[in-house]
Protein backbone atom coordinates (compact mmCIF):
# COMPACT_ATOMS: atom_id res chain seq x y z
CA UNK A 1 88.31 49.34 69.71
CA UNK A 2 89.69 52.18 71.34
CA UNK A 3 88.93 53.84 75.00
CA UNK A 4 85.25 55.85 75.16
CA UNK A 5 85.20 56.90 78.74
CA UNK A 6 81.25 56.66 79.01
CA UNK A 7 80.72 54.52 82.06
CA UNK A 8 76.94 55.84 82.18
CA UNK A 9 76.03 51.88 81.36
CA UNK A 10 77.32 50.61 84.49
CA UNK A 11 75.58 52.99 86.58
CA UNK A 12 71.84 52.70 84.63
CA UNK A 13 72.44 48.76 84.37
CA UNK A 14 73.66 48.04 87.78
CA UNK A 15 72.31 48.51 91.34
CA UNK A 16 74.99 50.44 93.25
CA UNK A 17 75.22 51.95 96.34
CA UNK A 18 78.34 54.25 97.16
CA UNK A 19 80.09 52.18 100.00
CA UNK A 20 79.23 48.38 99.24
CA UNK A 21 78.92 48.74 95.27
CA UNK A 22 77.29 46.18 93.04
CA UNK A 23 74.69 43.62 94.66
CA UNK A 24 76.58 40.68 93.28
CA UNK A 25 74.22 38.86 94.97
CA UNK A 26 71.99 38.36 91.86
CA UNK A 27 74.94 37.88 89.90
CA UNK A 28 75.99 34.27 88.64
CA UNK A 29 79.78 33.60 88.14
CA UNK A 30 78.94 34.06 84.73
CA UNK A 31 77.48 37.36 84.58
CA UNK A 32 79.71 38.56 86.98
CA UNK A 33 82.63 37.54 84.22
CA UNK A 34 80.73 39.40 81.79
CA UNK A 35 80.17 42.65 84.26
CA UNK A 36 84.04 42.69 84.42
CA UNK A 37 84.38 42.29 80.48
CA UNK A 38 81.94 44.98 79.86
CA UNK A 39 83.89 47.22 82.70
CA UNK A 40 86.71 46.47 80.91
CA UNK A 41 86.09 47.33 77.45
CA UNK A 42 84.71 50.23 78.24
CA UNK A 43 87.61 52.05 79.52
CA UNK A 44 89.01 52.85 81.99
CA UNK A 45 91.39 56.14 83.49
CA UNK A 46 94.40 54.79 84.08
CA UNK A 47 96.54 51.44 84.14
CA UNK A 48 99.95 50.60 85.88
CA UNK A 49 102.35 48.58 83.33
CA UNK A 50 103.60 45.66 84.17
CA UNK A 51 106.98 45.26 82.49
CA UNK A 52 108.59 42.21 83.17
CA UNK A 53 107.44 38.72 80.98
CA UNK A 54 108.38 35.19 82.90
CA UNK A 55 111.79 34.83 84.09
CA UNK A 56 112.31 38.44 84.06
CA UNK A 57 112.76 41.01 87.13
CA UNK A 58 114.09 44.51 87.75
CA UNK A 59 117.68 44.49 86.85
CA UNK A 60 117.02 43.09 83.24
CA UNK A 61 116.88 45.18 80.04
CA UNK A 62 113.70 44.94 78.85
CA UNK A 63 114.01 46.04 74.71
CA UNK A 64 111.36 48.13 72.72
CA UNK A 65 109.62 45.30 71.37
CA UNK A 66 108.36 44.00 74.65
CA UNK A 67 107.46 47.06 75.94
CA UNK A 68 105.50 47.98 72.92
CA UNK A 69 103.75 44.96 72.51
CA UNK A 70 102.45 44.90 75.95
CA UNK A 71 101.16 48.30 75.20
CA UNK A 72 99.53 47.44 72.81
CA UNK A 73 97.63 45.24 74.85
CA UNK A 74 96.26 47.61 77.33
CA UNK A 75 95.94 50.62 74.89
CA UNK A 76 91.85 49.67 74.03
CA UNK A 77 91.53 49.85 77.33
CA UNK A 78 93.21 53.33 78.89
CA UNK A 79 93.83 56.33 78.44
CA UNK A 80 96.71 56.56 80.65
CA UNK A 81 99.78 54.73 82.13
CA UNK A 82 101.46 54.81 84.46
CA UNK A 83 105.52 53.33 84.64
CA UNK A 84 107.56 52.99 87.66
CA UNK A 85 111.73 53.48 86.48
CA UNK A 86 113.42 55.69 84.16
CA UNK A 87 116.03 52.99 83.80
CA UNK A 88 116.62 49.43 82.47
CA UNK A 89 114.17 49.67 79.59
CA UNK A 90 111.34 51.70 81.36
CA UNK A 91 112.48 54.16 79.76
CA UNK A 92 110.89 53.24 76.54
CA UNK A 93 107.15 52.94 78.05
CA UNK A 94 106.50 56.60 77.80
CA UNK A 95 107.54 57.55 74.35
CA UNK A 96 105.38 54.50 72.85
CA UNK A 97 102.56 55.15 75.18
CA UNK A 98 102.29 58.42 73.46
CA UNK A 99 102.56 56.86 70.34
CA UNK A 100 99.66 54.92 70.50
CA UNK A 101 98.18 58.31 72.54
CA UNK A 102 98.05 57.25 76.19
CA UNK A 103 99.16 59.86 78.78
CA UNK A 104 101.72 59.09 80.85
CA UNK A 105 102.68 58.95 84.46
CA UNK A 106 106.15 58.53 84.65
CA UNK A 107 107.90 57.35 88.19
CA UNK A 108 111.50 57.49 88.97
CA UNK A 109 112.48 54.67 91.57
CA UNK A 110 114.28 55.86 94.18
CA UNK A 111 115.87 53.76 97.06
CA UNK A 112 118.93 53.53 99.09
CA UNK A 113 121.57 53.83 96.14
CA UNK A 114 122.14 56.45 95.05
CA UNK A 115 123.95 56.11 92.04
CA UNK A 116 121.04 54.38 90.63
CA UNK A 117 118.73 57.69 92.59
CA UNK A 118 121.27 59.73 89.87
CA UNK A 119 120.76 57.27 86.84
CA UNK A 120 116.90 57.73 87.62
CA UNK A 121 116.51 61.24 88.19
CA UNK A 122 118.51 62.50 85.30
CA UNK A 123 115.92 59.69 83.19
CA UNK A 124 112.96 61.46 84.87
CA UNK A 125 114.15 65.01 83.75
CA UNK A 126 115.70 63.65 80.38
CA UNK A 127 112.16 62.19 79.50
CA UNK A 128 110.00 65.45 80.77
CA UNK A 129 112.22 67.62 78.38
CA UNK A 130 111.38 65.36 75.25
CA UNK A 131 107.75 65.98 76.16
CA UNK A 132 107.26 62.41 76.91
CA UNK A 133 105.41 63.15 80.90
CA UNK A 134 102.10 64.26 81.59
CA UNK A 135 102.61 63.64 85.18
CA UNK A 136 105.56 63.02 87.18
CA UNK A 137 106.19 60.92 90.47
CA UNK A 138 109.57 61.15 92.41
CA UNK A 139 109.66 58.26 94.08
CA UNK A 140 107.39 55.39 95.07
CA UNK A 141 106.57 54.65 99.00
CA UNK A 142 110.28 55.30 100.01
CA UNK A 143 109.05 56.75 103.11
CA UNK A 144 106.82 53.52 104.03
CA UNK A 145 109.82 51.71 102.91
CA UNK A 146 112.28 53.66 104.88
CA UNK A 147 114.72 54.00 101.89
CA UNK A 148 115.28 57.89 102.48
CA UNK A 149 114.77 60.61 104.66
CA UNK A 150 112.43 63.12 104.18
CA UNK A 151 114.86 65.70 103.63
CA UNK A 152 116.56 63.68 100.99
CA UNK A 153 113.23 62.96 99.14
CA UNK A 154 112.18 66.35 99.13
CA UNK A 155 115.76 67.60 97.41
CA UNK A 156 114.64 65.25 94.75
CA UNK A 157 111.20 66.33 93.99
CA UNK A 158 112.22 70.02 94.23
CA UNK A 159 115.30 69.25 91.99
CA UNK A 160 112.52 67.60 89.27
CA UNK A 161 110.29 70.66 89.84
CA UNK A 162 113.12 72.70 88.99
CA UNK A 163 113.97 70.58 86.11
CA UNK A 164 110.32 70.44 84.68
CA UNK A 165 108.42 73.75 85.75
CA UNK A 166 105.64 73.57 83.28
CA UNK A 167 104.88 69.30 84.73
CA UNK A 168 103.14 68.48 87.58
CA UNK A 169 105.05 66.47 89.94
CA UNK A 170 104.37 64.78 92.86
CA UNK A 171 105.34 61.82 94.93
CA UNK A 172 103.58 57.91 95.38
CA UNK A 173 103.14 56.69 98.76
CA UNK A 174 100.49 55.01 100.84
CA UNK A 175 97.51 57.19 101.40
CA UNK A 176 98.43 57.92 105.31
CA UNK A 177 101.74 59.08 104.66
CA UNK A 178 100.65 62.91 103.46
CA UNK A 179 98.98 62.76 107.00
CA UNK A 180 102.14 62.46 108.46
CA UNK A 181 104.22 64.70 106.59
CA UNK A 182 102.52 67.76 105.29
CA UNK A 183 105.51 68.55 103.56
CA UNK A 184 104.63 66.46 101.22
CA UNK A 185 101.86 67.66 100.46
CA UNK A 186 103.29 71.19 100.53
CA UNK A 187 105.87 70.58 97.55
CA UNK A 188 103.80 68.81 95.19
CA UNK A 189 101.61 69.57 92.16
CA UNK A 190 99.23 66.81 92.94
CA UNK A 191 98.79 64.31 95.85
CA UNK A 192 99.55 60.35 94.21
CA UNK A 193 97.74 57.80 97.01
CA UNK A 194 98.24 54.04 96.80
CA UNK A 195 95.09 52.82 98.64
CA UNK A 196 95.00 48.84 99.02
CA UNK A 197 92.15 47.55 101.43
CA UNK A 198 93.33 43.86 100.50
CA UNK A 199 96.76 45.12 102.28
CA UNK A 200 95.08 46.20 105.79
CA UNK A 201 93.16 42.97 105.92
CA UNK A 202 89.81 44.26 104.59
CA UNK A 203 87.11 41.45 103.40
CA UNK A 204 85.87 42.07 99.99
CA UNK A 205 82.51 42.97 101.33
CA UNK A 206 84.04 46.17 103.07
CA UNK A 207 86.71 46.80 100.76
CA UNK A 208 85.11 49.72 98.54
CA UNK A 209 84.34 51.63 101.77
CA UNK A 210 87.30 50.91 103.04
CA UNK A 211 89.36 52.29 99.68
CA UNK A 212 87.17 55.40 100.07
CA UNK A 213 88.17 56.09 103.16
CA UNK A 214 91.73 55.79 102.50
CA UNK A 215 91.12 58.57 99.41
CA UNK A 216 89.12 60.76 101.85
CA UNK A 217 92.31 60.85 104.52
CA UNK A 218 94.48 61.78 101.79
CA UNK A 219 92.43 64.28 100.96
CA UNK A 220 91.51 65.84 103.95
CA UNK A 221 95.33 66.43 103.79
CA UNK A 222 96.30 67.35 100.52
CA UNK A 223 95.25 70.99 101.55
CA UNK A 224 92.87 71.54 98.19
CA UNK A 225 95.31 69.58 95.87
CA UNK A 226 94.07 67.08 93.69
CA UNK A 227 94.29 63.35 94.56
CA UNK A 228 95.01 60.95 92.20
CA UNK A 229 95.06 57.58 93.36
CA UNK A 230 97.87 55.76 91.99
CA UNK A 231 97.67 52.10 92.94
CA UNK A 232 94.73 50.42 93.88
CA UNK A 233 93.64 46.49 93.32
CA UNK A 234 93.31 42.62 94.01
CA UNK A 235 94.82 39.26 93.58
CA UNK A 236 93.27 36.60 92.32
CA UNK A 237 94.54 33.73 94.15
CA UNK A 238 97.19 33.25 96.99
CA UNK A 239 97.60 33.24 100.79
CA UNK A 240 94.74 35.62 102.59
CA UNK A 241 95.68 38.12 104.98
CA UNK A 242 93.35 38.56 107.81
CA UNK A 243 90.28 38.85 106.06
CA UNK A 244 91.27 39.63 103.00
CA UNK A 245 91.08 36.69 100.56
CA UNK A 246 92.57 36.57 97.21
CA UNK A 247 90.14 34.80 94.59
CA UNK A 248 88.97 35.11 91.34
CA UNK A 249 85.88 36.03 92.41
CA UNK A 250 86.99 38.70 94.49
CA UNK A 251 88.98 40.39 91.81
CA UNK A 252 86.41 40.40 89.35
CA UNK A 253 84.44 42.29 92.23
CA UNK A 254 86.80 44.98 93.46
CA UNK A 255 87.77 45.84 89.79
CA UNK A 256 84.14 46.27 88.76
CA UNK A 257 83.26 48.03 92.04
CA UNK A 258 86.12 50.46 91.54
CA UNK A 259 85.68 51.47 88.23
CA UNK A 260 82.06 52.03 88.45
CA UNK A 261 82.48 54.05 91.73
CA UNK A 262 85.92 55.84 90.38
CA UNK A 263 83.80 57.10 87.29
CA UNK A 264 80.31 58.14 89.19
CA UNK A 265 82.80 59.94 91.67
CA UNK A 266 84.91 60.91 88.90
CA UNK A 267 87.83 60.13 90.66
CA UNK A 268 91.32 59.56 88.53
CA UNK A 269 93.06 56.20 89.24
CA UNK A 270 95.56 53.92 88.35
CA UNK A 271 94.19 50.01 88.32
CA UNK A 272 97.12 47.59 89.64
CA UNK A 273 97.91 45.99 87.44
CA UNK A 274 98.04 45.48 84.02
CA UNK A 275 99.84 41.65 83.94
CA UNK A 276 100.46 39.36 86.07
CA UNK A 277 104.03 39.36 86.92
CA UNK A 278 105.99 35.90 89.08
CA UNK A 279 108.89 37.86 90.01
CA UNK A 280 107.20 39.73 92.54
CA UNK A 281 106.29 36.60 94.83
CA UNK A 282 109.75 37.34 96.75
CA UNK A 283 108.54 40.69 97.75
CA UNK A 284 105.04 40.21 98.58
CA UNK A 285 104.34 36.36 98.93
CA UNK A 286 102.35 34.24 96.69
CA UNK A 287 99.69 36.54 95.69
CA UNK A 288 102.26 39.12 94.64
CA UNK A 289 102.29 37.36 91.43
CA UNK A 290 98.36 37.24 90.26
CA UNK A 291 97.51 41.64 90.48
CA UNK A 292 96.76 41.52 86.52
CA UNK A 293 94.43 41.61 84.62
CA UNK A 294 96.04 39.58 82.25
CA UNK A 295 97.93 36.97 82.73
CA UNK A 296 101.58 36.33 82.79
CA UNK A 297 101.33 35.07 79.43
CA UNK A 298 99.24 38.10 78.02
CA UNK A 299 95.64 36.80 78.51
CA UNK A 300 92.88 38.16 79.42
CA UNK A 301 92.05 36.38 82.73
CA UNK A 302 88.58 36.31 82.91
């Protein structure tokens, strides 16, 4: 099976409107698991990897093996991906991506070291030369994180630009940030928006409308550039925040309602995530470890 990119189906065998999505309403729990396996094998733009098995976390070498059997995984069912490091094993997720002919956008991490800022850049840069990046990212949320100054993360993006002249490059935040710094949006190629409505508290009923209008600020000011948003999803279980529940049921909902509308709107984006992953419960809480669509042991969830 490979990716086909026609999600006419959806659209003729659905009833969808563009801010609420599907009427699940006439849906059973089991058609609504087979909406989200038909959504699924049918393709869909883009997929962040999830790199680290049980037991593992950033600051472990992950070897070629892993990486390419996970991409094998997800490789019926992309046609790109998108990896977060240049470092510690990341490194490999590009090169076998485009081996089994996914595109590739390829993050450097950048945070308050910056030795490891070096180690990462020079991977970025090393990687883009081999021909290895379709699209490059400079950084992931370091303003919403506070790891860097402006000033700092711009040197780094124009230093990759430099670097890579015939890449695009741009830089992930949180949809609001290119509001609030139109430099930003000045110095890169293309504008890369994580928009979460679970994160803001948004029920699952308003959650679709809500995404859009997190892709609509960011591109009110991305000045004509193209948006691409780079992170966008649900858990499956955990604690709720506000009104924002994780469940299986919800998940299967805001994947198939962001797919369908991402394709009729034909709007590129990056699903989060491609496994579940346990490590990330110290950063986030409990539902920072149930994002994928797999599960931590490779399966399918649903």
């Amino acid at each position: 099976m490979s990716y086909r990119g026609d999600h006419n189906y959806l659209l003729k065998n659905t009833k969808f409107t563009d801010h609420l999505g599907v009427e699940f309403n006439e849906y059973s729990n089991d058609d609504l698991v087979k909406l989200w396996k038909e959504t699924l094998e049918n393709g869909m733009h883009g997929l962040c990897f999830s790199m680290y098995e049980d037991g593992q976390e950033p600051g472990d070498i992950i070897t070629e093996a892993q990486v390419e059997r996970r991409v094998k995984i997800i490789e019926p069912y992309t046609k790109w991906v998108r990896s977060f490091s240049c470092i510690e094993g990341n490194e490999h997720i590009p090169p076998i991506a485009h081996k089994h002919g996914l595109k590739t956008l390829v993050g450097a991490w950048l945070g308050d070291d910056k030795e490891d800022n070096e180690k990462e850049i020079e991977g970025l840069i090393r990687l883009g030369k081999q021909g290895f990046i379709d699209i490059a990212a400079v950084g992931n949320e370091v303003l919403y994180r506070n790891d860097l100054s402006l000033d700092e993360l711009l040197g780094y993006i124009k230093r990759v630009k430099d670097a890579l002249p015939d890449i695009p490059v741009g830089y992930v935040d949180a949809y609001y940030e290119f509001s609030k710094h139109p430099e930003l949006v000045d110095i890169s190629d293309v504008i890369l928006s994580n928009c979460y409505p679970f994160w803001e508290g948004c029920s699952i009923e308003d959650s679709l409308n809500h995404m859009q209008q997190m892709f609509g600020q960011a591109t009110q000011a991305s000045k004509g550039k193209k948006v691409i948003i780079t992170e966008t999803g649900w858990p499956s279980q955990g604690e709720n925040l506000k009104g924002a529940f994780p469940s299986a049921e919800s998940a299967l909902k805001y994947f198939i309602n962001s797919q369908v509308w991402s394709a009729k709107a034909n709007i590129d984006m990056f699903y989060f995530s491609s496994f579940d992953e346990s490590w990330k419960v110290g950063d986030e809480g409990d539902v920072g470890a149930y994002w994928g669509l797999w599960d931590k042991a490779e399966k399918l969830k649903f």
